[in-house]
Protein backbone atom coordinates (compact mmCIF):
# COMPACT_ATOMS: atom_id res chain seq x y z
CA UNK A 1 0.00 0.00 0.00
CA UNK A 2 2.66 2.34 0.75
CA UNK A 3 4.56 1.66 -2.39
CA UNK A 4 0.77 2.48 -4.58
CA UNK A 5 0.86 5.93 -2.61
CA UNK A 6 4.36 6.93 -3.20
CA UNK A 7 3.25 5.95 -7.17
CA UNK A 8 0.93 8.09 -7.04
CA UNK A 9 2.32 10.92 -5.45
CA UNK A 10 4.87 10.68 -8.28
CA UNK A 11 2.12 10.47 -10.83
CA UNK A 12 0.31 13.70 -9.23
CA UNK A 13 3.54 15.82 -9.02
CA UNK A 14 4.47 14.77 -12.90
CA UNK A 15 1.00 15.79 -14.30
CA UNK A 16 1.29 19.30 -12.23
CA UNK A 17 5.06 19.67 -13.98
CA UNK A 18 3.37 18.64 -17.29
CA UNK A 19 0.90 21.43 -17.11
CA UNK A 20 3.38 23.66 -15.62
CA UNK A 21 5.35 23.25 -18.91
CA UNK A 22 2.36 24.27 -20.88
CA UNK A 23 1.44 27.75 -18.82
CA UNK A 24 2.91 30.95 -20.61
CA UNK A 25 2.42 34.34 -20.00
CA UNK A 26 1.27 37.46 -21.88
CA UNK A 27 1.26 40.99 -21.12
CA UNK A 28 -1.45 43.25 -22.61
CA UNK A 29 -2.39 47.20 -22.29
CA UNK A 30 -5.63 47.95 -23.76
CA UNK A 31 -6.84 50.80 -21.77
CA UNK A 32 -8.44 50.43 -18.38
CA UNK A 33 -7.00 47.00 -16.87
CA UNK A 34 -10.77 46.51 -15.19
CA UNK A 35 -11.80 45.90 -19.25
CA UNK A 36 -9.06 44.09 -19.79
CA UNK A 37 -8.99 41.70 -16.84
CA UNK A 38 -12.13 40.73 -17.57
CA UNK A 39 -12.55 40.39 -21.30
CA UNK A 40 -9.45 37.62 -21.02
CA UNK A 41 -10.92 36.19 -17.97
CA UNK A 42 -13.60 34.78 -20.67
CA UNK A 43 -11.20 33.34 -22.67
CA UNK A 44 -11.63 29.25 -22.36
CA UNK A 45 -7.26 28.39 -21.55
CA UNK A 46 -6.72 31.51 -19.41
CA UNK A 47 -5.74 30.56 -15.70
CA UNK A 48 -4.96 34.05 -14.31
CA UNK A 49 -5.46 37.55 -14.98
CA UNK A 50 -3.27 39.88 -12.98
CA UNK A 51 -4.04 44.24 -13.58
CA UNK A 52 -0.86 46.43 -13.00
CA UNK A 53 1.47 48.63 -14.17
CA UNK A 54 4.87 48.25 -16.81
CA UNK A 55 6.00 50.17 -19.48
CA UNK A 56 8.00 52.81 -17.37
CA UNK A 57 10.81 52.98 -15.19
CA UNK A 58 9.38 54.23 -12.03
CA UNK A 59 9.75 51.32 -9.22
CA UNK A 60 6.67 50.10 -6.83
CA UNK A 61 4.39 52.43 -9.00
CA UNK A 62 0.75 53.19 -7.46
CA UNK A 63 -2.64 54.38 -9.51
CA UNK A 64 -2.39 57.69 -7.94
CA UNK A 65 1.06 58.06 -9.12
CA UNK A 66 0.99 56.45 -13.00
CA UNK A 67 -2.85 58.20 -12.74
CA UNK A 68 -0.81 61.85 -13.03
CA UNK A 69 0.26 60.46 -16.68
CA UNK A 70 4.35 61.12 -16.18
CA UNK A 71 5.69 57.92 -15.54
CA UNK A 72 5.78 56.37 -18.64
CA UNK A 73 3.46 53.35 -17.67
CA UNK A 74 0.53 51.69 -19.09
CA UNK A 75 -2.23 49.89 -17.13
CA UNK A 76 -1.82 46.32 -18.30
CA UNK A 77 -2.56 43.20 -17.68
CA UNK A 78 -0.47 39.63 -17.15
CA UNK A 79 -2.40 37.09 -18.57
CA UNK A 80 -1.37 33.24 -17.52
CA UNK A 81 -2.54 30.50 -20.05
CA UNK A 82 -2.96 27.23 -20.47
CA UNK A 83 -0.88 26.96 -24.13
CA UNK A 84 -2.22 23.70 -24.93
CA UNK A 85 -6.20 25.48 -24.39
CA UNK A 86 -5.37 28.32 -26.80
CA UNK A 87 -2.15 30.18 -27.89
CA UNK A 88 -0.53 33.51 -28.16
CA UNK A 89 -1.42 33.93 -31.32
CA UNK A 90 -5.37 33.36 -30.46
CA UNK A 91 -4.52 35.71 -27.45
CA UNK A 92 -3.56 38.17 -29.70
CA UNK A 93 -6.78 38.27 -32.07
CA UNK A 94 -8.51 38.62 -29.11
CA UNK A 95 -6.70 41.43 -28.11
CA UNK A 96 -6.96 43.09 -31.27
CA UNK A 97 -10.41 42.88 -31.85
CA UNK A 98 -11.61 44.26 -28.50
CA UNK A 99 -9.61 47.67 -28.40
CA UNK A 100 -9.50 50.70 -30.54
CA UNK A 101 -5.76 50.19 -31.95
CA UNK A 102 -6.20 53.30 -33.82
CA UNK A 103 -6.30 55.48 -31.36
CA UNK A 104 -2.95 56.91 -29.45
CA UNK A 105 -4.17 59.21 -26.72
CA UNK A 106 -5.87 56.53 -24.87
CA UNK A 107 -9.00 53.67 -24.98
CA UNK A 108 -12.74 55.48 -25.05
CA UNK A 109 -13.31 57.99 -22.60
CA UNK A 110 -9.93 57.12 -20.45
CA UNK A 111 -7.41 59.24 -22.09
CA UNK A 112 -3.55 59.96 -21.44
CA UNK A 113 -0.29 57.95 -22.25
CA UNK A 114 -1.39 55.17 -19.12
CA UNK A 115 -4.16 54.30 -21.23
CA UNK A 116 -2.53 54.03 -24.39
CA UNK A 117 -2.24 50.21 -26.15
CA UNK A 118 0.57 48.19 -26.78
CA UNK A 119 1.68 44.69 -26.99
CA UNK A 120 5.07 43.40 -24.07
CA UNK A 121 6.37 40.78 -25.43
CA UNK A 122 8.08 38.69 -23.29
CA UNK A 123 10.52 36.58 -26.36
CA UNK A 124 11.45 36.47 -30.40
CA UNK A 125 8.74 34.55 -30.90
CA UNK A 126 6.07 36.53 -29.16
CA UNK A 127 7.58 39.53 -31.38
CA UNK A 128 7.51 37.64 -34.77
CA UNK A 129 3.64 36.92 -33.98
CA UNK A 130 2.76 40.52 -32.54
CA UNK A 131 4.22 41.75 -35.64
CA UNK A 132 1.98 39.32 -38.04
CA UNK A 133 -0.96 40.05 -35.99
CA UNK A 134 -0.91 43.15 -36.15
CA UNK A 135 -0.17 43.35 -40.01
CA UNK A 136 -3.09 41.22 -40.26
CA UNK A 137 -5.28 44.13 -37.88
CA UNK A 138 -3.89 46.55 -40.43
CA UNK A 139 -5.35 44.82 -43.20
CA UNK A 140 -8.67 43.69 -41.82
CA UNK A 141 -9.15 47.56 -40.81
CA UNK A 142 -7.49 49.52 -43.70
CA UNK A 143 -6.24 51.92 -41.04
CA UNK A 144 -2.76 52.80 -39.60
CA UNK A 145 -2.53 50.62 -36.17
CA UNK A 146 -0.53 52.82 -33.60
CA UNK A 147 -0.36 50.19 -31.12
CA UNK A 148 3.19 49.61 -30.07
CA UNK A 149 5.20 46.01 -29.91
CA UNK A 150 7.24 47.00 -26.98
CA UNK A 151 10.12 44.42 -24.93
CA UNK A 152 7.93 43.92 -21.62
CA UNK A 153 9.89 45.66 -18.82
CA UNK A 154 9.16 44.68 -15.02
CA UNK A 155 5.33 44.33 -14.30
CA UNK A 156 3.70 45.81 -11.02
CA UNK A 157 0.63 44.55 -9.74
CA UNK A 158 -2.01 46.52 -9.23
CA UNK A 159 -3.13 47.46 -5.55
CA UNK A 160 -5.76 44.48 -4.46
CA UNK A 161 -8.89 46.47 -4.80
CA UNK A 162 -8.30 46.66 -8.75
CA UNK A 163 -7.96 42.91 -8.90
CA UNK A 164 -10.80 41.13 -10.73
CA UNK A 165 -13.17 44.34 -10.02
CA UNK A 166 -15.29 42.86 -12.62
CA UNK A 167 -16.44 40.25 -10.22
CA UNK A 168 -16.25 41.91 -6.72
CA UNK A 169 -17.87 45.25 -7.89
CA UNK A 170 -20.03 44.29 -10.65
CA UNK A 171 -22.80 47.13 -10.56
CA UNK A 172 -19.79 49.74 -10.91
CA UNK A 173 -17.88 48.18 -13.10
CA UNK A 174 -21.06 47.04 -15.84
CA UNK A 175 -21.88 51.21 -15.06
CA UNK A 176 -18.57 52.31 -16.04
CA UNK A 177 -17.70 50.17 -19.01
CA UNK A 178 -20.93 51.20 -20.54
CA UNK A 179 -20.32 54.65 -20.06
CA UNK A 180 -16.90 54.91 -21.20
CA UNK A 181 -18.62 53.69 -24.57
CA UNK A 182 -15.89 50.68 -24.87
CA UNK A 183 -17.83 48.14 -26.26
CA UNK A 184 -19.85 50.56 -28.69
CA UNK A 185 -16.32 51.68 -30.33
CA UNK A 186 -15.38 48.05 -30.25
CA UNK A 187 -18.44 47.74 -32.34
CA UNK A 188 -18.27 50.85 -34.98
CA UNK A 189 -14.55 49.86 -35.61
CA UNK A 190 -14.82 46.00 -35.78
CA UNK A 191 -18.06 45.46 -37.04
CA UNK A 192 -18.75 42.03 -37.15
CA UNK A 193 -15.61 40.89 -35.93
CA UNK A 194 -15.74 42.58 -32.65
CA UNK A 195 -15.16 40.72 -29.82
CA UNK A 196 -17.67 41.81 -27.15
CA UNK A 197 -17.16 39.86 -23.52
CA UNK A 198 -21.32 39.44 -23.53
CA UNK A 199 -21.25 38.47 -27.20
CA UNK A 200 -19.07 35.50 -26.84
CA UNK A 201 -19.93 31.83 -26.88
């Protein structure tokens, strides 16, 4: 008996290193992290969902600090996935398809350079597909995409009571994406191919 446990301790401890292998890491900025967080929290193959701040060079940065707009940081999100569920690529059409990349001042009604878009990637490979996707976002819109591919710098989470505010304050968050107008620009500039959490299978 003691020899089936130790098996299947071993068993347990290889499947968790198997999946292990298989989780990977994005890092997105599309505007407010609340949208964000909870457009890729609908995405079947993403884990996690972390909002915080990279892009600059400020250390331990706060919202009240990158909120003044002169720290060179985005609001962003880390996104942990499950690479064998979907891939970066797939992560990347989503991306695409629910922001405004045309836009360089900001995302709706949030505007200044912490709201601005843009694409960390973490690797070459990350790069080569950022790059094809966002030829390919080019092309589907016929408009000049000012999104950024940018090497991801150090990430800072976000203070706790931004985490997953899509889920613990629901009434304010539903209140302020609608009025912000996100999902009706999502809409105008996508058309069909807009990618609208509500609208998803």
């Amino acid at each position: 008996m003691r020899h089936v446990l130790i098996a299947m301790v071993f068993v347990v401890a290889a499947l968790g290193a198997a999946r292990a292998e298989t989780l990977q890491t994005a890092i997105f900025a599309g505007g407010g992290f609340w949208c964000v967080e909870a457009d890729f929290d609908a995405v079947p193959g993403v884990v996690d969902t972390l909002s915080g701040y990279t892009g600059g060079d400020l250390e331990d940065p706060s919202y009240d600090r990158v909120s003044r707009e002169d720290t060179g940081h985005y609001e962003a999100v880390r996104i942990t996935f499950d690479a064998e569920t979907v891939t970066y690529a797939q992560l990347l059409h989503v991306f695409w398809r629910s922001i405004d990349p045309t836009d360089a001042a900001g995302q709706f009604c949030d505007r200044g350079p912490s709201y601005r878009t843009a694409v960390f990637v973490l690797d070459a490979d990350q790069a080569a597909l950022a790059e094809t996707s966002r030829q390919q976002a080019r092309d589907r819109l016929g408009q000049e995409i000012v999104t950024p591919i940018l090497a991801a710098k150090t990430f800072w989470p976000a203070e706790a009571h931004h985490q997953n505010f899509h889920e613990t304050n629901p009434l304010r968050y539903s209140f302020y994406r609608e009025a912000c107008g996100r999902d009706a620009r999502v809409r105008q500039l996508w058309g069909a191919d807009a990618l609208i959490l509500e609208e998803r299978p």
